[in-house]
N, C-alpha and C. Protein backbone atom coordinates (compact mmCIF):
# COMPACT_ATOMS: atom_id res chain seq x y z
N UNK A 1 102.05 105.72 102.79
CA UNK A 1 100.74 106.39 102.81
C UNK A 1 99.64 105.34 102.96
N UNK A 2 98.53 105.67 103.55
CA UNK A 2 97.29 104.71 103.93
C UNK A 2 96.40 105.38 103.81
N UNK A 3 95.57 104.58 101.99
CA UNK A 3 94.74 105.46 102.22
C UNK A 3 93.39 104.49 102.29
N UNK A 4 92.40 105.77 102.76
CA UNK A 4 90.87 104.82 102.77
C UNK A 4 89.96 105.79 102.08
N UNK A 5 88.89 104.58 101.73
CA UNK A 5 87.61 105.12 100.88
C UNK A 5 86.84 105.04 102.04
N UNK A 6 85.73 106.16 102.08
CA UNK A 6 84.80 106.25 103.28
C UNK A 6 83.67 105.74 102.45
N UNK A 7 82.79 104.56 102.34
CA UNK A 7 81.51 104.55 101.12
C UNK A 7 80.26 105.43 102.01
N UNK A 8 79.73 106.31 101.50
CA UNK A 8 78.77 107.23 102.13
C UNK A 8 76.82 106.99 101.28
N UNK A 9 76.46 107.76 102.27
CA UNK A 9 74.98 107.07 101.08
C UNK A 9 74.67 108.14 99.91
N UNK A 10 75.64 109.21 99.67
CA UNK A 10 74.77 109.67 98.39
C UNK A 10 74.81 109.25 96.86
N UNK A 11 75.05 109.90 96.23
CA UNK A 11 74.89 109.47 94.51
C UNK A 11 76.59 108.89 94.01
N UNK A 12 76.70 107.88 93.77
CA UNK A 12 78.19 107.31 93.35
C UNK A 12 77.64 106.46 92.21
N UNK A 13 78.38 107.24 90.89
CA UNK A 13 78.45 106.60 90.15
C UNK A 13 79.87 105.68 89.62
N UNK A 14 79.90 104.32 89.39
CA UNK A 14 81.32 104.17 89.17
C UNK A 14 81.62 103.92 87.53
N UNK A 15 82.90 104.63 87.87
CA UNK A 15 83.60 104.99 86.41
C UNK A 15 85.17 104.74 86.48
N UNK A 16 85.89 104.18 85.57
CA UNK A 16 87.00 104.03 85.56
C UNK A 16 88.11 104.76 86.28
N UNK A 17 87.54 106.17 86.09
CA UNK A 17 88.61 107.07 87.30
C UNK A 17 88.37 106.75 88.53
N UNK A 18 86.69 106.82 89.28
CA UNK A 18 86.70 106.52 89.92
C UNK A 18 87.32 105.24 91.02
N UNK A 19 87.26 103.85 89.98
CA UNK A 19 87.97 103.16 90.43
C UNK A 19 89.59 103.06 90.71
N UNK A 20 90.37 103.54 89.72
CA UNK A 20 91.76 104.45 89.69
C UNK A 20 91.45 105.30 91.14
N UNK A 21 90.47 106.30 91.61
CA UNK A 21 90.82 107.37 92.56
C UNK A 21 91.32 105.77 93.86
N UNK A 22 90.20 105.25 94.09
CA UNK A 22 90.05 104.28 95.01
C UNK A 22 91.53 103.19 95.04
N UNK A 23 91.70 102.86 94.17
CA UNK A 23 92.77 101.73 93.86
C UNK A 23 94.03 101.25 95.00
N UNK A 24 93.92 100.41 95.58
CA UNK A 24 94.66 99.93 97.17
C UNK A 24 94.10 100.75 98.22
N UNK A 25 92.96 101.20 98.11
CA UNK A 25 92.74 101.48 99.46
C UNK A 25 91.99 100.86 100.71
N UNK A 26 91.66 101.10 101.68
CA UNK A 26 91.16 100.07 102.84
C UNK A 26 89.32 100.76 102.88
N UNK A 27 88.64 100.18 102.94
CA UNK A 27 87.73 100.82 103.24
C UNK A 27 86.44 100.78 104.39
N UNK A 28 85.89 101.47 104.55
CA UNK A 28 84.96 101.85 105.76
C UNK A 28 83.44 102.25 105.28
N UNK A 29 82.53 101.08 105.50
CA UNK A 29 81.42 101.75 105.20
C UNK A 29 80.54 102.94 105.97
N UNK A 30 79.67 103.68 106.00
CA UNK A 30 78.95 104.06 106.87
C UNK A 30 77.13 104.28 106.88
N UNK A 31 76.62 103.62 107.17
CA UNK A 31 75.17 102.88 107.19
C UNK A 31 75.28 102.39 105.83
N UNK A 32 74.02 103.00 105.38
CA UNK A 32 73.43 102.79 103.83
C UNK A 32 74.70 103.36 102.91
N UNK A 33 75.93 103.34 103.13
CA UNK A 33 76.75 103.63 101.92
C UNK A 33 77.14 102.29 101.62
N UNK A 34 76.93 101.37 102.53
CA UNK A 34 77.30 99.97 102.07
C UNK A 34 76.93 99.60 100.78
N UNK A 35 75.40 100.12 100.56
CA UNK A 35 74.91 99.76 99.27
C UNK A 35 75.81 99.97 97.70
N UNK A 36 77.10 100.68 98.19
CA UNK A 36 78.01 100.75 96.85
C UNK A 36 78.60 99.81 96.56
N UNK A 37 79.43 98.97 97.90
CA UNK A 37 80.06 97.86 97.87
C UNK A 37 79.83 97.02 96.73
N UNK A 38 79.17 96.46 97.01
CA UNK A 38 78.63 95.70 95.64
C UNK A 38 79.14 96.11 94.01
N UNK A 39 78.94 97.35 93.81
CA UNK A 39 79.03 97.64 92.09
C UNK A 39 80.58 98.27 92.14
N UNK A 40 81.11 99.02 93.36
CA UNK A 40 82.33 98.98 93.42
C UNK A 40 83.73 97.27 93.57
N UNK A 41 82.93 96.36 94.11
CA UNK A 41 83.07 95.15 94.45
C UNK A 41 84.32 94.97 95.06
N UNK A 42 83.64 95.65 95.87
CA UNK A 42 85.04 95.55 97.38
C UNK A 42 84.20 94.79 98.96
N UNK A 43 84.71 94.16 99.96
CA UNK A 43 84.12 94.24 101.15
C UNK A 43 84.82 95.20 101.87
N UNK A 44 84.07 96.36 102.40
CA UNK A 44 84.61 97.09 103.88
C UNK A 44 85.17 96.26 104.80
N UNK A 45 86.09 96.34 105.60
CA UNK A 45 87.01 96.13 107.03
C UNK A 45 85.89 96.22 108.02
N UNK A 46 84.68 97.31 108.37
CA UNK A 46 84.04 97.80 108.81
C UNK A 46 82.83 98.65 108.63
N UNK A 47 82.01 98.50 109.10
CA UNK A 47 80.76 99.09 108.91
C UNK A 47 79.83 99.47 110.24
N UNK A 48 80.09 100.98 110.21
CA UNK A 48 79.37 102.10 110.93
C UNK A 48 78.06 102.54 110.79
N UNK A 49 77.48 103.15 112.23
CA UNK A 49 76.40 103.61 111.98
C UNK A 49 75.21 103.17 112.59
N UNK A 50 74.32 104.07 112.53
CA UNK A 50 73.10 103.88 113.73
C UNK A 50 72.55 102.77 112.69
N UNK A 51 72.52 102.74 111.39
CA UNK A 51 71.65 101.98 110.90
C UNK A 51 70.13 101.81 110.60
N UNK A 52 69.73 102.90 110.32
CA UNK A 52 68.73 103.58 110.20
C UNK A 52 68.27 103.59 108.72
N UNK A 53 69.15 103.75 108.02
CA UNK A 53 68.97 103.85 106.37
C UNK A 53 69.60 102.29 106.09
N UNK A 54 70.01 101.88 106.52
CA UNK A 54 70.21 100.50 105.55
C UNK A 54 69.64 99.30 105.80
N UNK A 55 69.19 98.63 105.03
CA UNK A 55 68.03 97.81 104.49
C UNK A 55 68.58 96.51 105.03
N UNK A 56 67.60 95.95 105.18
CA UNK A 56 67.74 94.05 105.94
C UNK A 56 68.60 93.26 104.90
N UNK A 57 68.28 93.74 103.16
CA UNK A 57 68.95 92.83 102.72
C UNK A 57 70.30 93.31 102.53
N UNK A 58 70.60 94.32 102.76
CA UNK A 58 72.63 94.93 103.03
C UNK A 58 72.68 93.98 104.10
N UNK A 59 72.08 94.09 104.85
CA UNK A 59 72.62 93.61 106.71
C UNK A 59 72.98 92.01 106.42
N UNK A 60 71.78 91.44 105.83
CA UNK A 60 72.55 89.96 105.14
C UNK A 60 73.68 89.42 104.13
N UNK A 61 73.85 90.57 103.48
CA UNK A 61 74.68 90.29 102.18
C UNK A 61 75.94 90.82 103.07
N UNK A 62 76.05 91.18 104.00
CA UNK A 62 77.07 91.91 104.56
C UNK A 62 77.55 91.52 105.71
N UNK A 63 76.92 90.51 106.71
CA UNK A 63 76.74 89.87 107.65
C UNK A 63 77.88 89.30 108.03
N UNK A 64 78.96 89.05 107.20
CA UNK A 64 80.12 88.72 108.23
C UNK A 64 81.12 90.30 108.34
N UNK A 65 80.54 91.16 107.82
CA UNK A 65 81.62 92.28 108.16
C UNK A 65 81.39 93.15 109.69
N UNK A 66 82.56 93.22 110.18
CA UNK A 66 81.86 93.56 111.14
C UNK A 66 81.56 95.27 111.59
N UNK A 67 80.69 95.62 112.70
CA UNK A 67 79.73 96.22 112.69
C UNK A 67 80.27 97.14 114.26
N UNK A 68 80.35 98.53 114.29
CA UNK A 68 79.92 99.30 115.22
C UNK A 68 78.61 100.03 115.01
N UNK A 69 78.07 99.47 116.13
CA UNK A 69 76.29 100.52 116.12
C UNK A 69 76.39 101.87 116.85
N UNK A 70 76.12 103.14 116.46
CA UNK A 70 75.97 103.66 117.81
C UNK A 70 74.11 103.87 117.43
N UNK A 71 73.83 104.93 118.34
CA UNK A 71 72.71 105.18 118.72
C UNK A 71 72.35 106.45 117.91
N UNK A 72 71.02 106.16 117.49
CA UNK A 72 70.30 107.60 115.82
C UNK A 72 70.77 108.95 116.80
N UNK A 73 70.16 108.88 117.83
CA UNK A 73 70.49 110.50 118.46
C UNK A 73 72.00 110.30 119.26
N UNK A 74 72.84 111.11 118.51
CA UNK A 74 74.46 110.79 118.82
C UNK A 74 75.12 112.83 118.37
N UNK A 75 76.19 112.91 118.53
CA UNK A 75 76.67 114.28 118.08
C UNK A 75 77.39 114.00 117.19
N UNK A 76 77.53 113.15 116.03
CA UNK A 76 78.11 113.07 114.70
C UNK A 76 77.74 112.17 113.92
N UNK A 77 77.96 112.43 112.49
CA UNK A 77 77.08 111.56 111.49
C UNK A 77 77.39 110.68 111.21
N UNK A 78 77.22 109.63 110.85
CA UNK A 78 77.70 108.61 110.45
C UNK A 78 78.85 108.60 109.57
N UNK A 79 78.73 109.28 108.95
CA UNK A 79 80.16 109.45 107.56
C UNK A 79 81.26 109.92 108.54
N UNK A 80 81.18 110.93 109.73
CA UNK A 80 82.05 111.34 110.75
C UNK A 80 82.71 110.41 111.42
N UNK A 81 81.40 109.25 111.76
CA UNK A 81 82.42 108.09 112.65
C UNK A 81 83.33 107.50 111.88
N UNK A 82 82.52 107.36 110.29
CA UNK A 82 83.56 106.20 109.38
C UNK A 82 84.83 107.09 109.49
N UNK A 83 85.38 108.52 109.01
CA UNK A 83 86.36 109.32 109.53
C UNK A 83 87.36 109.19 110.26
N UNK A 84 86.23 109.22 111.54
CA UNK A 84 87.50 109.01 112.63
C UNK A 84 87.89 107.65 112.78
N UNK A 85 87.29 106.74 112.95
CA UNK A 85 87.78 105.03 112.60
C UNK A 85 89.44 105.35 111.55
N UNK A 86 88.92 105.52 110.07
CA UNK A 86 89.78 105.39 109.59
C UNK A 86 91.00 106.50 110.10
N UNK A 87 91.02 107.40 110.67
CA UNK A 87 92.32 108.84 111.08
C UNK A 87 92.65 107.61 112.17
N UNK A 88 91.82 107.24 112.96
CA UNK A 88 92.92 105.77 114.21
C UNK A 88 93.23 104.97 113.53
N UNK A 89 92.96 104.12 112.48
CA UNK A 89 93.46 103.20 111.68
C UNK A 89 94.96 103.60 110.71
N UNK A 90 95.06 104.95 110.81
CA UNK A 90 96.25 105.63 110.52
C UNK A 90 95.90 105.95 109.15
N UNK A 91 94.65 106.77 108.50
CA UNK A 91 94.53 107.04 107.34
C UNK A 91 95.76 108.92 107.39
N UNK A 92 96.05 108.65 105.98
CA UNK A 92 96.59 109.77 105.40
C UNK A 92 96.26 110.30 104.38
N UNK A 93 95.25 109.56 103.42
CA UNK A 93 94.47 110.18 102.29
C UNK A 93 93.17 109.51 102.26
N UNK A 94 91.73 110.05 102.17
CA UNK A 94 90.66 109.69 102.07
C UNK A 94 89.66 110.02 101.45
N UNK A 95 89.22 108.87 100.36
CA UNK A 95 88.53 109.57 99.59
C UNK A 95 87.16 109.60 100.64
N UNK A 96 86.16 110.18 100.18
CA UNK A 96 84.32 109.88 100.66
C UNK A 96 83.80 109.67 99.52
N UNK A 97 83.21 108.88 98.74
CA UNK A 97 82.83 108.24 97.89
C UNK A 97 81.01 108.32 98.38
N UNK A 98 80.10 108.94 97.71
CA UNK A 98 79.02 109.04 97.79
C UNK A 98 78.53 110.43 98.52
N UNK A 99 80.08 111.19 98.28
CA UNK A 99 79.66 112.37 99.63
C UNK A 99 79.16 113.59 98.71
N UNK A 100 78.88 113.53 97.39
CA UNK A 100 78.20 114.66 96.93
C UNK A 100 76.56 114.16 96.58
N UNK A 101 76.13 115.00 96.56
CA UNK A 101 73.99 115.11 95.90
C UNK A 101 73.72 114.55 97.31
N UNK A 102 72.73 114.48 97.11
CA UNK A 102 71.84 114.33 98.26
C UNK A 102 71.35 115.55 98.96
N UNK A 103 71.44 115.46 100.18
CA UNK A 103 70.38 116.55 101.50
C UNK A 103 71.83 117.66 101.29
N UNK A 104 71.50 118.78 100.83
CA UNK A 104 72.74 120.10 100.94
C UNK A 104 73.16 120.29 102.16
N UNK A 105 72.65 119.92 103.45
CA UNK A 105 72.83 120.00 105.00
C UNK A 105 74.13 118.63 105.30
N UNK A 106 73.75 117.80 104.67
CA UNK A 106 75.03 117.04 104.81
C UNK A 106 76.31 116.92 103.73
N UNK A 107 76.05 117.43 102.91
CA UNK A 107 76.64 117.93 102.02
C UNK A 107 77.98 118.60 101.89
N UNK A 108 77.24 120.21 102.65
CA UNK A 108 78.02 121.18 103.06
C UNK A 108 78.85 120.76 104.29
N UNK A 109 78.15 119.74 105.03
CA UNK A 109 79.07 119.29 105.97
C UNK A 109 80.53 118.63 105.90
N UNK A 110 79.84 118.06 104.69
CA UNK A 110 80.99 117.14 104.58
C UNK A 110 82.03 117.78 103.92
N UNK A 111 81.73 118.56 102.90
CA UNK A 111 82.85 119.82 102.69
C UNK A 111 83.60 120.55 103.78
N UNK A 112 83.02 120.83 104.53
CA UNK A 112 83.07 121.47 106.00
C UNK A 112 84.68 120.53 106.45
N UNK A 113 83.57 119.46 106.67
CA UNK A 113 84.85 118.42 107.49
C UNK A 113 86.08 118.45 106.22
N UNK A 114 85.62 118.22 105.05
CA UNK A 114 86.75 117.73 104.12
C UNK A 114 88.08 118.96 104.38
N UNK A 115 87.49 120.40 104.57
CA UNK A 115 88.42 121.07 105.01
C UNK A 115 89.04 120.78 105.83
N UNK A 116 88.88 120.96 107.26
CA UNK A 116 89.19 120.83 108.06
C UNK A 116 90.29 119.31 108.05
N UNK A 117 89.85 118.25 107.52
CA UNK A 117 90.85 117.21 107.44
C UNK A 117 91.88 117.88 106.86
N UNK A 118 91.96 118.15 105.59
CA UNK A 118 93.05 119.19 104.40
C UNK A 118 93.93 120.02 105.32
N UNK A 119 93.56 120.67 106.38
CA UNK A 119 94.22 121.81 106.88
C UNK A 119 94.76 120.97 108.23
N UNK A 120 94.66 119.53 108.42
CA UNK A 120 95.25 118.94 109.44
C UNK A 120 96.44 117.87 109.12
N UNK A 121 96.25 118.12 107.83
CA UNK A 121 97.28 117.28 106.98
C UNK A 121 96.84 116.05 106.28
N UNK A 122 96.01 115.78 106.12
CA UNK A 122 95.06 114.63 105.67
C UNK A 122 94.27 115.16 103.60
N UNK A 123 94.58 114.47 103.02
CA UNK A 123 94.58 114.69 101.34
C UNK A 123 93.30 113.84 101.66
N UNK A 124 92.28 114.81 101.18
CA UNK A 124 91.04 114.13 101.08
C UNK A 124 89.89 114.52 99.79
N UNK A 125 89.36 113.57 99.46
CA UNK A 125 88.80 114.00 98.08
C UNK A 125 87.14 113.17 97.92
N UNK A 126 86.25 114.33 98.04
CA UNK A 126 84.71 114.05 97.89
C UNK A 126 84.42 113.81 96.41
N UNK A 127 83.90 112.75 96.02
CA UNK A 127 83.00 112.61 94.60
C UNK A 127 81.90 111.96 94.79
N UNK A 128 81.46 111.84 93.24
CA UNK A 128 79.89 111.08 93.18
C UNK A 128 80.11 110.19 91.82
N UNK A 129 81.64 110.11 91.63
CA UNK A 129 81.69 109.17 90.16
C UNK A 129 81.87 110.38 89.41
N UNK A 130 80.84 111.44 89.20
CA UNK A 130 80.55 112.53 87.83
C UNK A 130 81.04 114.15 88.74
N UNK A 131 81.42 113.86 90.05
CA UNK A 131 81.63 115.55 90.54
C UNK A 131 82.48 115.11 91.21
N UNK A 132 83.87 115.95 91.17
CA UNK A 132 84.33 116.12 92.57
C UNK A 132 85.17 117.21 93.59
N UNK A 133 85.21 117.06 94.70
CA UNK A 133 85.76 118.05 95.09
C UNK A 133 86.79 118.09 95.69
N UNK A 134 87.84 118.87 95.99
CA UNK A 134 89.20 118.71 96.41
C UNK A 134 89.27 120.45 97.47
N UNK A 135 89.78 120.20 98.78
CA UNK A 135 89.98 121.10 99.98
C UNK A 135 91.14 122.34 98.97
N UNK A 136 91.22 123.39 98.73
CA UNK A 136 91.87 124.44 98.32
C UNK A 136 92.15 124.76 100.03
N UNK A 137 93.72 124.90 100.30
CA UNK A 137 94.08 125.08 101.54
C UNK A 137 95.29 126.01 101.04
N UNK A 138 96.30 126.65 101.62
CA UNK A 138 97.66 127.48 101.35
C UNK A 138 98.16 126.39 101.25
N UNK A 139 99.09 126.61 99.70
CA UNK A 139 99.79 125.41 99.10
C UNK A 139 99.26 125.63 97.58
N UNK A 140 100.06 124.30 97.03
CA UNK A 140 99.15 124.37 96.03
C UNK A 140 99.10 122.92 95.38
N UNK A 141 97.89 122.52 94.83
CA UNK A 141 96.91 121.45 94.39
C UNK A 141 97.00 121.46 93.37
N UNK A 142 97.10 120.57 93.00
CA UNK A 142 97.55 120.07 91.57
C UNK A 142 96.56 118.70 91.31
N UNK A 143 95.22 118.92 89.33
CA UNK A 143 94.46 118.44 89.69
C UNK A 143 94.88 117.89 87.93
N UNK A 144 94.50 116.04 88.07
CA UNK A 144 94.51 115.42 87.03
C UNK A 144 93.16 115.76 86.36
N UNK A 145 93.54 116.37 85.21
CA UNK A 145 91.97 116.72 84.61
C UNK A 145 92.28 116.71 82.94
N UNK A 146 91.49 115.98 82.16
CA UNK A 146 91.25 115.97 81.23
C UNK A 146 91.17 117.06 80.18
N UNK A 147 91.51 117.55 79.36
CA UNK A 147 91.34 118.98 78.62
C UNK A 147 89.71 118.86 78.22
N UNK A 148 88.92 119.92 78.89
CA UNK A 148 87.96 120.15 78.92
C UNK A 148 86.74 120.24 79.72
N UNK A 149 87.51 119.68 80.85
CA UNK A 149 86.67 119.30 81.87
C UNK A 149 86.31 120.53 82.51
N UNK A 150 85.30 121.05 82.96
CA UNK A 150 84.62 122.34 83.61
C UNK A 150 85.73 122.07 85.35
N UNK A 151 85.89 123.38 85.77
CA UNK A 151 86.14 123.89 87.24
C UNK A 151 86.24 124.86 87.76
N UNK A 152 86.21 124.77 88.76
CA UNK A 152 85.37 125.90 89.65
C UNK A 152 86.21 125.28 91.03
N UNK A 153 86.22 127.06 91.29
CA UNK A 153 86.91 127.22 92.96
C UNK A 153 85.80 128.10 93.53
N UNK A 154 85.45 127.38 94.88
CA UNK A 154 84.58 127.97 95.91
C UNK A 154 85.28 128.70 96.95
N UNK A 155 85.39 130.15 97.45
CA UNK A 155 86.25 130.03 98.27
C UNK A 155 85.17 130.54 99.52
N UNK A 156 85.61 129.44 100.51
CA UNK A 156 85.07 129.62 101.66
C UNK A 156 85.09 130.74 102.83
N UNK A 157 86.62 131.41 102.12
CA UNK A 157 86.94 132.69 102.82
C UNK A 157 87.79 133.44 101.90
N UNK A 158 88.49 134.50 102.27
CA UNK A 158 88.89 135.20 101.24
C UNK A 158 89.80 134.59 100.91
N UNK A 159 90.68 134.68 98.93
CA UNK A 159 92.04 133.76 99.16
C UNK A 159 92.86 134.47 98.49
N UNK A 160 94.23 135.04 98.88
CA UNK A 160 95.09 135.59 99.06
C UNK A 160 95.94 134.71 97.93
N UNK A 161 96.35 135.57 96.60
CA UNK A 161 97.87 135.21 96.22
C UNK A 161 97.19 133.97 95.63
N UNK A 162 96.01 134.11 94.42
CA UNK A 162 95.68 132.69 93.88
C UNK A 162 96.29 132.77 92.22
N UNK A 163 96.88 131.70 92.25
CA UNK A 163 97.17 131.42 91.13
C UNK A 163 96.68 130.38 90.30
N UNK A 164 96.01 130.69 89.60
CA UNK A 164 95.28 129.03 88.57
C UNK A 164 96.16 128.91 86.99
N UNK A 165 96.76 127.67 87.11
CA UNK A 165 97.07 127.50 85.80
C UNK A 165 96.46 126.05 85.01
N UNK A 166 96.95 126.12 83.40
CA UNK A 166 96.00 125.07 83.33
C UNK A 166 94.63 125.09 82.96
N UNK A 167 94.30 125.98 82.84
CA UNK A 167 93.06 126.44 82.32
C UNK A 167 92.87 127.56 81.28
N UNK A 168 91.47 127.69 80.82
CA UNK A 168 91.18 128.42 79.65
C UNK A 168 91.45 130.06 80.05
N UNK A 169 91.07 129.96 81.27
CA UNK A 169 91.39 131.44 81.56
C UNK A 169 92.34 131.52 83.47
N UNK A 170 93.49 131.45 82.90
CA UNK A 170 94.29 131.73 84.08
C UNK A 170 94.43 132.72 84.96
N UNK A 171 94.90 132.71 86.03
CA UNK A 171 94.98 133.71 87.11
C UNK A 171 95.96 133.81 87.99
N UNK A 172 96.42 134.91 88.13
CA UNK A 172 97.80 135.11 88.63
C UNK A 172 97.84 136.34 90.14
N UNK A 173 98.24 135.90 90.89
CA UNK A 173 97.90 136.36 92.50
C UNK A 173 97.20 137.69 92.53
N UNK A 174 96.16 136.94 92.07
CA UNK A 174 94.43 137.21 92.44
C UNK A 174 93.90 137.46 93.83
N UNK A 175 93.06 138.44 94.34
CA UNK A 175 92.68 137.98 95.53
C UNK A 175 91.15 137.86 94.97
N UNK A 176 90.41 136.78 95.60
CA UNK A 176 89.17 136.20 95.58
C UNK A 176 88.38 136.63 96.60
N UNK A 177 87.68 137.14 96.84
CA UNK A 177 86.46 137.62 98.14
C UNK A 177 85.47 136.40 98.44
N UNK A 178 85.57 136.23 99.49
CA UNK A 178 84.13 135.28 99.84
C UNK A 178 82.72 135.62 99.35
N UNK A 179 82.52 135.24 98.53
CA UNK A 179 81.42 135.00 97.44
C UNK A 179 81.16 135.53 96.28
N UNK A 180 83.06 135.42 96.15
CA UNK A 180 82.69 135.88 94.31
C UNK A 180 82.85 134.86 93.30
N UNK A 181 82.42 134.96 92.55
CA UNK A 181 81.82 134.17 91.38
C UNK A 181 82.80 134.19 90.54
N UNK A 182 84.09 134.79 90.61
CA UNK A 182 84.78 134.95 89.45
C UNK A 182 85.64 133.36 88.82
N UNK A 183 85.40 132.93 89.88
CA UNK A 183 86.60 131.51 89.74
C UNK A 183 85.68 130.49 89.44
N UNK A 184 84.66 130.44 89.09
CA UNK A 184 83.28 129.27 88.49
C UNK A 184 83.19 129.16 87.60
N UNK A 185 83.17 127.56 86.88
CA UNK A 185 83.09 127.65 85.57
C UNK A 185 83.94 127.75 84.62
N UNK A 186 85.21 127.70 85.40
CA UNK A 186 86.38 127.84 84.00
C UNK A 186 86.28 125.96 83.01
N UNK A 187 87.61 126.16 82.37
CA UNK A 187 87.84 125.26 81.73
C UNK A 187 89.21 124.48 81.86
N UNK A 188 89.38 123.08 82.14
CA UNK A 188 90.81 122.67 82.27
C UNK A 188 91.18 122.74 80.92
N UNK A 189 92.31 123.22 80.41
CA UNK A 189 92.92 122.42 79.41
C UNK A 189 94.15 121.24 79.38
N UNK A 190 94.53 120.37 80.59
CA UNK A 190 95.31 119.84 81.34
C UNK A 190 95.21 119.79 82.63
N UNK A 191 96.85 119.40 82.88
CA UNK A 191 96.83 119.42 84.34
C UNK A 191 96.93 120.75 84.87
N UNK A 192 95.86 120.72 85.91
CA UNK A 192 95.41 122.26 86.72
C UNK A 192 95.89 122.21 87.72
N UNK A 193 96.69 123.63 88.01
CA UNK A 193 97.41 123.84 88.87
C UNK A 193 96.57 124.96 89.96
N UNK A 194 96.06 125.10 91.20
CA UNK A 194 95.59 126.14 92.31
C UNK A 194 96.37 125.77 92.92
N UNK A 195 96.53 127.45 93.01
CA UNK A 195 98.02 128.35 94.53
C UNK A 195 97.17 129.13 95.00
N UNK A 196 97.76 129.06 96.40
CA UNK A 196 96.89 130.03 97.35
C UNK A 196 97.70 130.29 98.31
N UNK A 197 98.09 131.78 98.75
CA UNK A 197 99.09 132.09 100.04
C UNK A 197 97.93 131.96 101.21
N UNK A 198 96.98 132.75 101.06
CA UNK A 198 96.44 132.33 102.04
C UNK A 198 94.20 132.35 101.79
N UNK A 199 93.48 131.66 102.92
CA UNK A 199 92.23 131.32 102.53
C UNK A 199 91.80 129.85 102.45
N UNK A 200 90.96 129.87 102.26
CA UNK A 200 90.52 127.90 102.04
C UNK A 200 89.26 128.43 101.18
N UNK A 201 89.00 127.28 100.67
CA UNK A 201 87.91 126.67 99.63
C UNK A 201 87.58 125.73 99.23
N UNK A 202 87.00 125.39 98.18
CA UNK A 202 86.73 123.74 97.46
C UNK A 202 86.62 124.22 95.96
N UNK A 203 87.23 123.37 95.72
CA UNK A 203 87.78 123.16 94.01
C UNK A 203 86.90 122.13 93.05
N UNK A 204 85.88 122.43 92.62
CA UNK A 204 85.12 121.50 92.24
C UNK A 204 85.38 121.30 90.84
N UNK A 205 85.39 119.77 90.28
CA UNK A 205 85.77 119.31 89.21
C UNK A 205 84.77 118.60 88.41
N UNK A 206 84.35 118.35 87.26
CA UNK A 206 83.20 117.68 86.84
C UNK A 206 84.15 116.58 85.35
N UNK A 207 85.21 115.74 85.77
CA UNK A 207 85.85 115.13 85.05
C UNK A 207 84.56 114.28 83.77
């Protein structure tokens, strides 16, 4: 397995799991997510991006890593290029590290994409240090969680045959409607188990 951390520019706080999520992986900056490097204390392989958000003194402190530019008006975001770099570099699990808070427009995107990787065979996992999120695809996900930790399933479409165990209030082949509220907010008491025959979503965790 090969996996990579994508460093992105939103809110990353680092915390012991966090560093555990990351642990042997290769990583890829993309613009201003460089700015994590440092408190994570890793150097990226590479660093993407129009370069628009990141500051003269990253560009020096960072100056021997090397660098694809593209151009601000392009058809994908910067966190997209770091992506595909790493899927040719032969990634198979990827975290995005900085990919929650910030602008909800890139946000949702990146959830967006995080699906779409999940359902192409690619184990991919969005946090911010204090949130994270994991692709709910048919299958089932199995989530290291602390007894007590709050979670919540978003489902992006309807989901067929859900089973949640592992929690304060379990559920047994459930069907979920696209935009119901019923699956928000539970409680882990362990390791949490989501089954799904069929549907997609995001499984949000607040370890």
């Amino acid at each position: 397995m090969t996996a990579f951390t994508i460093l992105l520019g939103g809110t990353l706080t680092v915390t012991p799991r966090l560093r555990n999520q990351i642990s042997g992986s290769r990583f890829i900056a993309a613009d201003s997510g460089m700015m994590h490097a440092a408190a994570l204390r890793v150097v990226p392989e590479l660093w993407v991006g129009d370069f628009d958000s990141a500051g003269s003194e990253l560009a020096i402190q960072y100056k021997d890593v090397p660098r694809e530019t593209f151009p601000a008006e392009k058809d994908a975001t910067d966190g997209a290029i770091a992506v595909a770099e790493a899927l040719r570099r032969g990634a198979t699990s990827i975290v995005l590290a900085g990919g929650l808070g910030g602008q909800a427009d890139h946000t949702t995107g990146l959830l967006g994409q995080a699906l779409g990787l999940a359902l192409a065979g690619t184990r991919t996992l969005l946090t911010s240090g204090e949130e994270e999120a994991y692709p709910v695809i048919p299958g089932t996900l199995t989530l290291d969680l602390a007894p007590g930790t709050r979670v919540s399933i978003v489902p992006f479409a309807d989901l067929d045959g859900l089973d949640l165990d592992g929690v304060k209030w379990p559920l047994v082949q459930r069907h979920v409607p696209l935009g119901s509220t019923l699956t928000l907010s539970n409680v882990a008491t362990g390791e949490t188990r989501i089954t799904i025959r069929a549907g997609y979503g995001m499984a949000f965790a607040y370890p």
